[in-house]
PDB file of N, CA and C in Angstrom:
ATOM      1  N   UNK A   1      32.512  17.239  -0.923  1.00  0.00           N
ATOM      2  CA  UNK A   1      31.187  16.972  -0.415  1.00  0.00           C
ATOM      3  C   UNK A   1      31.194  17.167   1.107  1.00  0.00           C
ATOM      4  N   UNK A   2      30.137  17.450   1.458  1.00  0.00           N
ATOM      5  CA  UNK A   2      30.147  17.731   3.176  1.00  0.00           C
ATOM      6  C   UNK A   2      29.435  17.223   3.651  1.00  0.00           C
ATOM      7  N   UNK A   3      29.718  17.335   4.837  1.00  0.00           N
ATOM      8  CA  UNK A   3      29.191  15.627   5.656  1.00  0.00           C
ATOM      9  C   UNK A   3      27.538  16.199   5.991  1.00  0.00           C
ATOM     10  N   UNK A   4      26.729  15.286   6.972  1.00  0.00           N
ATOM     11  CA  UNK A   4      25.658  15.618   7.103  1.00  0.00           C
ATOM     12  C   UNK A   4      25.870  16.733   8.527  1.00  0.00           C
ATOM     13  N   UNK A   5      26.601  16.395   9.069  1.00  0.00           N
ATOM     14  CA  UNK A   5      26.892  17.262  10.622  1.00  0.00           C
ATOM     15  C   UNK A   5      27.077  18.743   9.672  1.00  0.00           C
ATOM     16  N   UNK A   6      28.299  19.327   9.036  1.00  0.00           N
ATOM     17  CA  UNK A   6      28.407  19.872   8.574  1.00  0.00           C
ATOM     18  C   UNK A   6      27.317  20.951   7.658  1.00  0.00           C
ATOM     19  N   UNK A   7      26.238  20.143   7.308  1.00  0.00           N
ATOM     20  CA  UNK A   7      25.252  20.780   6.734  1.00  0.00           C
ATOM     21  C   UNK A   7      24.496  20.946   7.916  1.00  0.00           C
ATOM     22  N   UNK A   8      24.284  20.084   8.650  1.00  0.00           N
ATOM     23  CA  UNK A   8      23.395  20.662   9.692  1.00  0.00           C
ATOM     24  C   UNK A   8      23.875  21.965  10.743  1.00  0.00           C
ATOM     25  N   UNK A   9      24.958  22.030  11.185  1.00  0.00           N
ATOM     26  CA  UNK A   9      26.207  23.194  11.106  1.00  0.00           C
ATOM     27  C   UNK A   9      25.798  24.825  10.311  1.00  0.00           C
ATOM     28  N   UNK A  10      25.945  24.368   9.204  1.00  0.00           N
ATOM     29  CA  UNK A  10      25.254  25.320   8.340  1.00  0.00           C
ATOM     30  C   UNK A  10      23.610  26.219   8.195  1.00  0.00           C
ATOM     31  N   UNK A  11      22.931  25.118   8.831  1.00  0.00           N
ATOM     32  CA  UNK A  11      21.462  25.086   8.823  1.00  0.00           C
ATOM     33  C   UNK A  11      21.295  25.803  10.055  1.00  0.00           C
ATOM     34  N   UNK A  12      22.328  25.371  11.328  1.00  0.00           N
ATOM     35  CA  UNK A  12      21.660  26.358  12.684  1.00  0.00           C
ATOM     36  C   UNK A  12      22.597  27.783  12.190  1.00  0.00           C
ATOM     37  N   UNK A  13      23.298  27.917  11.720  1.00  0.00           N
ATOM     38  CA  UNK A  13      24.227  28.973  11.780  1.00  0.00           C
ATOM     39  C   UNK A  13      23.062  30.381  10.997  1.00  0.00           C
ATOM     40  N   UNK A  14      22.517  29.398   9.971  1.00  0.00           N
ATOM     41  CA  UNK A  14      21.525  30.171   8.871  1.00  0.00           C
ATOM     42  C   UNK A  14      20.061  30.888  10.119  1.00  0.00           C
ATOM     43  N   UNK A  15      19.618  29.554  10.607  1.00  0.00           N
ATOM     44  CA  UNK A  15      18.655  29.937  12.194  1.00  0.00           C
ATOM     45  C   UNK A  15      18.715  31.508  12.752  1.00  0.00           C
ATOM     46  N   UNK A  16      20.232  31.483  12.977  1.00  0.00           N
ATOM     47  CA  UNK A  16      20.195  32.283  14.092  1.00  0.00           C
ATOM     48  C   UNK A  16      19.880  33.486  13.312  1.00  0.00           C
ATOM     49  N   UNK A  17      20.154  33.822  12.171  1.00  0.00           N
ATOM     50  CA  UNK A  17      19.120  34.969  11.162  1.00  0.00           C
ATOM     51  C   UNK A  17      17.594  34.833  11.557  1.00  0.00           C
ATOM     52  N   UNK A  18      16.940  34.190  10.890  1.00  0.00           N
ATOM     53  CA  UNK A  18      15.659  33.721  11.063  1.00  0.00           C
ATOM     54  C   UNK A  18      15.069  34.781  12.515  1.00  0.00           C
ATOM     55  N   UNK A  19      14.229  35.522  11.999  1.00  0.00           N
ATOM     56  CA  UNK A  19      12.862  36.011  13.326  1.00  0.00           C
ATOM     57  C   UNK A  19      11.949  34.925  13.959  1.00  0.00           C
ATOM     58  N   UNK A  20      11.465  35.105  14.780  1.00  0.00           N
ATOM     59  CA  UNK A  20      10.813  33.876  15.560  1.00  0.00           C
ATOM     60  C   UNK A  20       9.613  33.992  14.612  1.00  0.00           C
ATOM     61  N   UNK A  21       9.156  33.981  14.036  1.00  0.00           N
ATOM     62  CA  UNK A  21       7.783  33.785  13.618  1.00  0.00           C
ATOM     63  C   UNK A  21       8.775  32.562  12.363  1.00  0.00           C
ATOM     64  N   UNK A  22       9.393  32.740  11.899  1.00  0.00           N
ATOM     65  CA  UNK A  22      10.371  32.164  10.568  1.00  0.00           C
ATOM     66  C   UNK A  22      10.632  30.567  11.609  1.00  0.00           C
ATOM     67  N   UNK A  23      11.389  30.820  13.134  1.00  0.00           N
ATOM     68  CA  UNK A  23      11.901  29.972  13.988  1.00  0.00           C
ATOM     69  C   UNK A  23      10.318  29.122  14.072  1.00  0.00           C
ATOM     70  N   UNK A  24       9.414  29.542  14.481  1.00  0.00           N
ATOM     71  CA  UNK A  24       8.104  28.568  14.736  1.00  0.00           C
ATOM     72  C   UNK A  24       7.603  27.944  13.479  1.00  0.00           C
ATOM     73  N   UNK A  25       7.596  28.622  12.411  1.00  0.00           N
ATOM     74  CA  UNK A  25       7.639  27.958  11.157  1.00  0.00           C
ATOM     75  C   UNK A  25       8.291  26.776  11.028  1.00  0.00           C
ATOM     76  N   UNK A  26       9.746  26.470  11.020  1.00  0.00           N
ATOM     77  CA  UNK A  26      10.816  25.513  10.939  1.00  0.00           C
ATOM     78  C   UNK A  26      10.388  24.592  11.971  1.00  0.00           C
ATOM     79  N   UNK A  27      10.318  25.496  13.407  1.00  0.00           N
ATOM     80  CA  UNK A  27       9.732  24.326  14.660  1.00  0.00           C
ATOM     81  C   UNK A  27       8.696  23.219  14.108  1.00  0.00           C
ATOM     82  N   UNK A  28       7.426  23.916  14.037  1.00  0.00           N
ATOM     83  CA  UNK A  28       6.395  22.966  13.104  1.00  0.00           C
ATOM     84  C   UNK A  28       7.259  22.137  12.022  1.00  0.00           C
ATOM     85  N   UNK A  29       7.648  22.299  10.893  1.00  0.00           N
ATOM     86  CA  UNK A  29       7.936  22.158   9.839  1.00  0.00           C
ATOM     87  C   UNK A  29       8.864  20.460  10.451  1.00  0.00           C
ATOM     88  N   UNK A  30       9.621  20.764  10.990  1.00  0.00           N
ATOM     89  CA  UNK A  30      10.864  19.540  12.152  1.00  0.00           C
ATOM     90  C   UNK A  30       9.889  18.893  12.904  1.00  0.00           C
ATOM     91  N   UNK A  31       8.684  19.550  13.642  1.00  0.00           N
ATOM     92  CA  UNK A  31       7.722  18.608  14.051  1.00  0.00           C
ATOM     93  C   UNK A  31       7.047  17.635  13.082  1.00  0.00           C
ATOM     94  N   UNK A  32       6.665  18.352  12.098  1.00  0.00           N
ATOM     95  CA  UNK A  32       6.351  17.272  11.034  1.00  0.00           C
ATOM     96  C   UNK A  32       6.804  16.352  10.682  1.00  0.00           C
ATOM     97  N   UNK A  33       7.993  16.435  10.337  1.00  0.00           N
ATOM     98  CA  UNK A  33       8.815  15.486   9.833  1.00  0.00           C
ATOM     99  C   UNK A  33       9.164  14.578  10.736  1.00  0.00           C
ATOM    100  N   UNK A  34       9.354  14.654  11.997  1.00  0.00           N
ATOM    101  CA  UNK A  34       9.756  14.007  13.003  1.00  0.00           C
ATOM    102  C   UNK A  34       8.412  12.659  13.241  1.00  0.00           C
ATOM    103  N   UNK A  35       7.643  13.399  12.967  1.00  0.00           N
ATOM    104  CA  UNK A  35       6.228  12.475  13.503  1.00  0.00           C
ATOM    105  C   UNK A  35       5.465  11.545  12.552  1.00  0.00           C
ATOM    106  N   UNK A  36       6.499  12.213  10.855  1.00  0.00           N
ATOM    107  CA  UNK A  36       6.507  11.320   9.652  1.00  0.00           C
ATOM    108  C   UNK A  36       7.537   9.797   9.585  1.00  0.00           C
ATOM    109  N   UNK A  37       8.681  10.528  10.551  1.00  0.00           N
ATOM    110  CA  UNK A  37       9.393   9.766  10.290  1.00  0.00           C
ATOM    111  C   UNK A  37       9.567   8.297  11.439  1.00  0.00           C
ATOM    112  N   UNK A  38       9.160   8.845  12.454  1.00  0.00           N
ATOM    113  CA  UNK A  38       8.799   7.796  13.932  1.00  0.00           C
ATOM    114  C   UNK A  38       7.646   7.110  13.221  1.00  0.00           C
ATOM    115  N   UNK A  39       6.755   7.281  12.228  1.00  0.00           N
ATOM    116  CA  UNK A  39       5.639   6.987  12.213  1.00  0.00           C
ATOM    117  C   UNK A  39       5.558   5.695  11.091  1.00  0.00           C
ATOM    118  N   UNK A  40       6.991   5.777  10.272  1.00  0.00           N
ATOM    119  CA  UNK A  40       6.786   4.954   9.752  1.00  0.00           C
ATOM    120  C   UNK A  40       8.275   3.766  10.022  1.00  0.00           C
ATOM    121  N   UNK A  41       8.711   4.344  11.250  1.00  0.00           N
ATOM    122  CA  UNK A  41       9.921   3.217  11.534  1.00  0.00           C
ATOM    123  C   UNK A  41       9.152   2.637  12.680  1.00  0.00           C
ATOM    124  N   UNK A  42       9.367   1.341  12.453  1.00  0.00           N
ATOM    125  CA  UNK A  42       8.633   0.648  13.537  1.00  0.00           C
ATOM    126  C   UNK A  42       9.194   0.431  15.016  1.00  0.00           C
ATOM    127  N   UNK A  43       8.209   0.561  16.125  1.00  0.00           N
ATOM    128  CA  UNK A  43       9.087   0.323  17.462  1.00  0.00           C
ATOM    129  C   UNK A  43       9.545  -0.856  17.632  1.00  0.00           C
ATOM    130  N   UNK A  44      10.618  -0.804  18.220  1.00  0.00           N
ATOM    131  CA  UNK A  44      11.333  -1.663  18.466  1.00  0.00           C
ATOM    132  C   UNK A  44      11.996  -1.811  19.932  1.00  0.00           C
ATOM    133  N   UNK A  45      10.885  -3.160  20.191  1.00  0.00           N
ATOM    134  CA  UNK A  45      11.657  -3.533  22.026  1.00  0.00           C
ATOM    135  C   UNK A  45      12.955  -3.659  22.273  1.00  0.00           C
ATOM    136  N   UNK A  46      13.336  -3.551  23.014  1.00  0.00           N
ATOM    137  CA  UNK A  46      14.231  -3.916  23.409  1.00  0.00           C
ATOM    138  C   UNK A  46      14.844  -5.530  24.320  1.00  0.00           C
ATOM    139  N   UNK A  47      15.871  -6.115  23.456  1.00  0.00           N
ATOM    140  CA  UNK A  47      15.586  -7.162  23.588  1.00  0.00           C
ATOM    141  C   UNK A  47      16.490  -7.627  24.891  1.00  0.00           C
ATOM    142  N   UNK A  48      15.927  -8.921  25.509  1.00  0.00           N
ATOM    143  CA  UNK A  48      16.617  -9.287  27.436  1.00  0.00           C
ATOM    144  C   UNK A  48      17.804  -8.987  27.200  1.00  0.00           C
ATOM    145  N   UNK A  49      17.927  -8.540  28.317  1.00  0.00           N
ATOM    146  CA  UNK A  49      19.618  -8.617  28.476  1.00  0.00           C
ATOM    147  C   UNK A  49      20.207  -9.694  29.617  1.00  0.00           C
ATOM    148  N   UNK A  50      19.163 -10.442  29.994  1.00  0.00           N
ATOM    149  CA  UNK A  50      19.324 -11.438  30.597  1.00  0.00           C
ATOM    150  C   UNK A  50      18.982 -12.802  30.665  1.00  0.00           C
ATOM    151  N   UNK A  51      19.260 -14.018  30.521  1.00  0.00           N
ATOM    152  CA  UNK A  51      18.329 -14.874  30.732  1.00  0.00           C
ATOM    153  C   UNK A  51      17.256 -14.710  31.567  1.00  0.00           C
ATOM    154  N   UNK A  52      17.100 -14.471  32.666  1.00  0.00           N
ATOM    155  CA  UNK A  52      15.872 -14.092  33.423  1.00  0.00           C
ATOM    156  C   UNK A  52      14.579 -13.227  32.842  1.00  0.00           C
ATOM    157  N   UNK A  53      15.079 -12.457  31.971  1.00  0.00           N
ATOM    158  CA  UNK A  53      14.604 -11.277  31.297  1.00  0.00           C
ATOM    159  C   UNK A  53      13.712 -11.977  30.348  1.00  0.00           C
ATOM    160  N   UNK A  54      14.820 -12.636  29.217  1.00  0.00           N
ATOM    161  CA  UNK A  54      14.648 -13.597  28.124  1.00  0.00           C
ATOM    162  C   UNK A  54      13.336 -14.523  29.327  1.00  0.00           C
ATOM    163  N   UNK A  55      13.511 -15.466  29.870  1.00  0.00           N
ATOM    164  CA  UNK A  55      12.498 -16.458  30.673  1.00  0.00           C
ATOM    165  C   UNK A  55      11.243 -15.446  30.746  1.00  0.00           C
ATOM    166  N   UNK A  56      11.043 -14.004  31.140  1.00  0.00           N
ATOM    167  CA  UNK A  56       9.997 -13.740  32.035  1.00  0.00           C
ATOM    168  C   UNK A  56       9.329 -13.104  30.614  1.00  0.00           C
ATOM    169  N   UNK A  57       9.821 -12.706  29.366  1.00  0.00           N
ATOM    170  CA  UNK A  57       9.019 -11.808  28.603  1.00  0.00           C
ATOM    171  C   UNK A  57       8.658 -13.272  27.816  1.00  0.00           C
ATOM    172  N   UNK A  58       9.083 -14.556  27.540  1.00  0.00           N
ATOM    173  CA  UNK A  58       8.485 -15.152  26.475  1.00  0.00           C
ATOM    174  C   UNK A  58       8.035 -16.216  26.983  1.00  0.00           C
ATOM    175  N   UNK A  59       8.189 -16.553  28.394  1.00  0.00           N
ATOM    176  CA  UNK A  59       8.208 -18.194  28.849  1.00  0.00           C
ATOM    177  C   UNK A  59       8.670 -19.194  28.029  1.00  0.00           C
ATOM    178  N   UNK A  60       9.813 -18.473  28.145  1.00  0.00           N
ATOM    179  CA  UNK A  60      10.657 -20.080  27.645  1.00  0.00           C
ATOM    180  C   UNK A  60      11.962 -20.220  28.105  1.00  0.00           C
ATOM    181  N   UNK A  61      12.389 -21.692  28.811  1.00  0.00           N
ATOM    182  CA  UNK A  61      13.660 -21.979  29.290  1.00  0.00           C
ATOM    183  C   UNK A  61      14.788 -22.223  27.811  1.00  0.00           C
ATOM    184  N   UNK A  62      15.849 -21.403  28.424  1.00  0.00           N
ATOM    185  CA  UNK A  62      17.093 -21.616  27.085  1.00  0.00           C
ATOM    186  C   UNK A  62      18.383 -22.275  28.160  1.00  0.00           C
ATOM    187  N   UNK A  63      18.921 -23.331  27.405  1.00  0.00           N
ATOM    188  CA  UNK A  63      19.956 -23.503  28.115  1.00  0.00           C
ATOM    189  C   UNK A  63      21.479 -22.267  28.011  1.00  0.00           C
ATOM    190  N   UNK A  64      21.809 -22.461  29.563  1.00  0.00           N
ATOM    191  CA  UNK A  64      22.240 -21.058  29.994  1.00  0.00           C
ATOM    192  C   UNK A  64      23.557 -21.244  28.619  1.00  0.00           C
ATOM    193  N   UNK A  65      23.769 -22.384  28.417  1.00  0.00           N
ATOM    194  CA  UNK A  65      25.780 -22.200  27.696  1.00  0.00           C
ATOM    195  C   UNK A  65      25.284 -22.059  26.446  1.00  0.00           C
ATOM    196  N   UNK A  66      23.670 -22.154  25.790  1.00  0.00           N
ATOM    197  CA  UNK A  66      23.371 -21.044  24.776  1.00  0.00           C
ATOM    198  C   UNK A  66      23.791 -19.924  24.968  1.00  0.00           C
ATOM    199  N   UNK A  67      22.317 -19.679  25.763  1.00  0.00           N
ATOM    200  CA  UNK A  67      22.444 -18.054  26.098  1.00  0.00           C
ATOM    201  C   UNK A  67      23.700 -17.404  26.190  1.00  0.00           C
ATOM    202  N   UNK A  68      24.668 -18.213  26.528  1.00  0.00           N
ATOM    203  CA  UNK A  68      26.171 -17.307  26.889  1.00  0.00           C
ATOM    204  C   UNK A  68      26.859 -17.566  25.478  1.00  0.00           C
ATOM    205  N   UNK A  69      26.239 -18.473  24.561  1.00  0.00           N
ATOM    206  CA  UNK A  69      27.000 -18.056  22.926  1.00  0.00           C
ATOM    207  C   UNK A  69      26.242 -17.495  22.247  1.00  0.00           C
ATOM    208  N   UNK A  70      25.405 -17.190  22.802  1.00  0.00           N
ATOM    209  CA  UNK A  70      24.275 -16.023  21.134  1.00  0.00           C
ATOM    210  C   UNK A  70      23.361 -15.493  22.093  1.00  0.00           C
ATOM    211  N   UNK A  71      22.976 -15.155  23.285  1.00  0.00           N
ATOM    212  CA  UNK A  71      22.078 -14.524  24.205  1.00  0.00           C
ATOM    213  C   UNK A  71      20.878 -14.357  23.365  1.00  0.00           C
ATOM    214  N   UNK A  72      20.257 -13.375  23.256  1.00  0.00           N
ATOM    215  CA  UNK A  72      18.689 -13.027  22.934  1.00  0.00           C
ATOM    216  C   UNK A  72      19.052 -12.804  21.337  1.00  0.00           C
ATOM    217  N   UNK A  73      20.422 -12.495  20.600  1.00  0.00           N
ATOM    218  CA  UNK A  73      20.192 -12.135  19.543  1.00  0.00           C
ATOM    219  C   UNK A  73      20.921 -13.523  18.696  1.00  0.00           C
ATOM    220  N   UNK A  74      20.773 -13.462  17.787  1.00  0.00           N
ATOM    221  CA  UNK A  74      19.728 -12.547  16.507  1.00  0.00           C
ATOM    222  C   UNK A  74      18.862 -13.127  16.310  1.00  0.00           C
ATOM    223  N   UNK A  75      17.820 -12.444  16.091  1.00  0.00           N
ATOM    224  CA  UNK A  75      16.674 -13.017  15.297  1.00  0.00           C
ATOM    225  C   UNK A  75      16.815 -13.944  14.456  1.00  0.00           C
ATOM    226  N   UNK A  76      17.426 -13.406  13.343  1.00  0.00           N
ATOM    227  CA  UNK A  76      17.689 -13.761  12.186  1.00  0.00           C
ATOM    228  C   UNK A  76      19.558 -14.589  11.991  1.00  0.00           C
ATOM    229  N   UNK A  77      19.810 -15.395  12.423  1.00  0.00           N
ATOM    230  CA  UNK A  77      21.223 -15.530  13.191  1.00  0.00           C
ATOM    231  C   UNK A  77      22.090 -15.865  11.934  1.00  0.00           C
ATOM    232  N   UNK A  78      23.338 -14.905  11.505  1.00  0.00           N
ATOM    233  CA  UNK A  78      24.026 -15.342  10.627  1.00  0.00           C
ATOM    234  C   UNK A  78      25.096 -16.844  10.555  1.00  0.00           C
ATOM    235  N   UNK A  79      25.415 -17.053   9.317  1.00  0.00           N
ATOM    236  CA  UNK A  79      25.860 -18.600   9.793  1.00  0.00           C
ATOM    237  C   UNK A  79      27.214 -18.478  10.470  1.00  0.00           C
ATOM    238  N   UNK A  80      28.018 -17.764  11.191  1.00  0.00           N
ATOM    239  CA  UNK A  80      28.448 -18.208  11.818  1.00  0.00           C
ATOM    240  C   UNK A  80      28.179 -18.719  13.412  1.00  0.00           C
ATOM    241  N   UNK A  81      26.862 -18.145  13.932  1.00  0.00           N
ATOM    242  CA  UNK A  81      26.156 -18.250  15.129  1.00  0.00           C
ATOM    243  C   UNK A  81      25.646 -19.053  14.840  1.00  0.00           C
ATOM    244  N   UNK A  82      25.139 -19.955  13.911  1.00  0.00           N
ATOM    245  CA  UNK A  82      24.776 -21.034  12.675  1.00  0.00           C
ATOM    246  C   UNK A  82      25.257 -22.355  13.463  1.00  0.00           C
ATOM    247  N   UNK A  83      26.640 -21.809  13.253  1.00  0.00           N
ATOM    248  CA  UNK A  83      28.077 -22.945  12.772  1.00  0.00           C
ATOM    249  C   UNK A  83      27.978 -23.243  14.349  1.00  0.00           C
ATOM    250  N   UNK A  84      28.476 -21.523  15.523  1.00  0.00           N
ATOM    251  CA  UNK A  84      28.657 -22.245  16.606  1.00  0.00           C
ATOM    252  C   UNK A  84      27.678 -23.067  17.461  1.00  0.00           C
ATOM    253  N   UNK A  85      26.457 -22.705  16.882  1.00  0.00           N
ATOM    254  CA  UNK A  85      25.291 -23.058  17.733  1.00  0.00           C
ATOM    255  C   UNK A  85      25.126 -24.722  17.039  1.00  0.00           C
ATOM    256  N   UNK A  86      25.753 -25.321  16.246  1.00  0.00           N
ATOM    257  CA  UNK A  86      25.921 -26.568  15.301  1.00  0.00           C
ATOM    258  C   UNK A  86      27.075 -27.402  16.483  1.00  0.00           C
ATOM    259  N   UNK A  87      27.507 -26.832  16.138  1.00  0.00           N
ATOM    260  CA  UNK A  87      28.846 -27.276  17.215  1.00  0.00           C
ATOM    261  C   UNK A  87      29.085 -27.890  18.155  1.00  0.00           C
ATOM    262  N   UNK A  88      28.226 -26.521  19.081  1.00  0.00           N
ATOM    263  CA  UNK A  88      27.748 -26.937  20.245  1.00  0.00           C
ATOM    264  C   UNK A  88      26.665 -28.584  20.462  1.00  0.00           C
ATOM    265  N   UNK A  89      25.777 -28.131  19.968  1.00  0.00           N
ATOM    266  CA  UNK A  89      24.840 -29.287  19.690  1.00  0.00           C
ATOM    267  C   UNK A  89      25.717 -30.585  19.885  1.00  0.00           C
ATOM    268  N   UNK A  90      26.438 -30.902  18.877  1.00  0.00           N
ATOM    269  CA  UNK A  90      27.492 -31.959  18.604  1.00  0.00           C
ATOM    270  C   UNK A  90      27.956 -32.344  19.810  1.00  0.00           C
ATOM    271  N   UNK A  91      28.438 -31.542  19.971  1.00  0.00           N
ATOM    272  CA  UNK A  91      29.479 -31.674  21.664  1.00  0.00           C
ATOM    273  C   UNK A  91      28.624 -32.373  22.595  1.00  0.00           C
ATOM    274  N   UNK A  92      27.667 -31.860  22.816  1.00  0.00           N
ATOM    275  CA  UNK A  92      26.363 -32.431  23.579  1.00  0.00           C
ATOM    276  C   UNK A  92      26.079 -33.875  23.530  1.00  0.00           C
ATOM    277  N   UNK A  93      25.694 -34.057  22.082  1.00  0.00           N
ATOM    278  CA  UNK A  93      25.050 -35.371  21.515  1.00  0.00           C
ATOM    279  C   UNK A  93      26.563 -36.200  21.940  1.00  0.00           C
ATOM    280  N   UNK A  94      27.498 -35.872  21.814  1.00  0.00           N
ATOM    281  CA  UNK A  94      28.254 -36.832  21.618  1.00  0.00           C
ATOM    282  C   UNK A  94      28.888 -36.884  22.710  1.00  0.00           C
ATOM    283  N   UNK A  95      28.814 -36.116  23.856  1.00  0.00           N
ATOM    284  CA  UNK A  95      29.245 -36.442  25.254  1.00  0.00           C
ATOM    285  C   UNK A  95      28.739 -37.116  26.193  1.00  0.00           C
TER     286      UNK A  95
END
């Protein structure tokens, strides 16, 4: 089986046959698809890379020795960012 590079490899190699009227065909054809495919993946910000960043896009204060164990991500935080962000807490309450 061959990889996707490989086929694509194949695909410009086939191109350079192709007459330009064939080449503007494909152009369109890659435009299409391109504007199908942006169109249905959603944008996606880019998320702080700073606390400051994090503070100025949402107004909200995070304590910094969070931010320095799980910063802006994840959304969706698996349990071990779970566990440490549990942890932490503890340490807190109980100091």
């Amino acid at each position: 089986m061959t990889s996707q590079a490989q086929q694509l490899e194949m695909v410009l190699e086939l191109l350079h046959q192709v007459d330009i009227d064939g080449l503007h065909t494909v152009e369109r054809t890659v435009q299409r698809l391109l504007q199908q495919r942006t169109a249905v993946q959603p944008v996606r910000e880019e998320e702080p890379s700073t606390l400051e960043d994090f503070h100025q896009r949402y107004r909200m204060t995070i304590d910094a020795a969070l931010w320095a164990l799980v910063g802006s991500q994840p959304a969706t935080p698996v349990e071990e960012d779970k566990t440490l962000i549990r942890v932490q807490i503890t340490q807190r309450l109980s100091a």
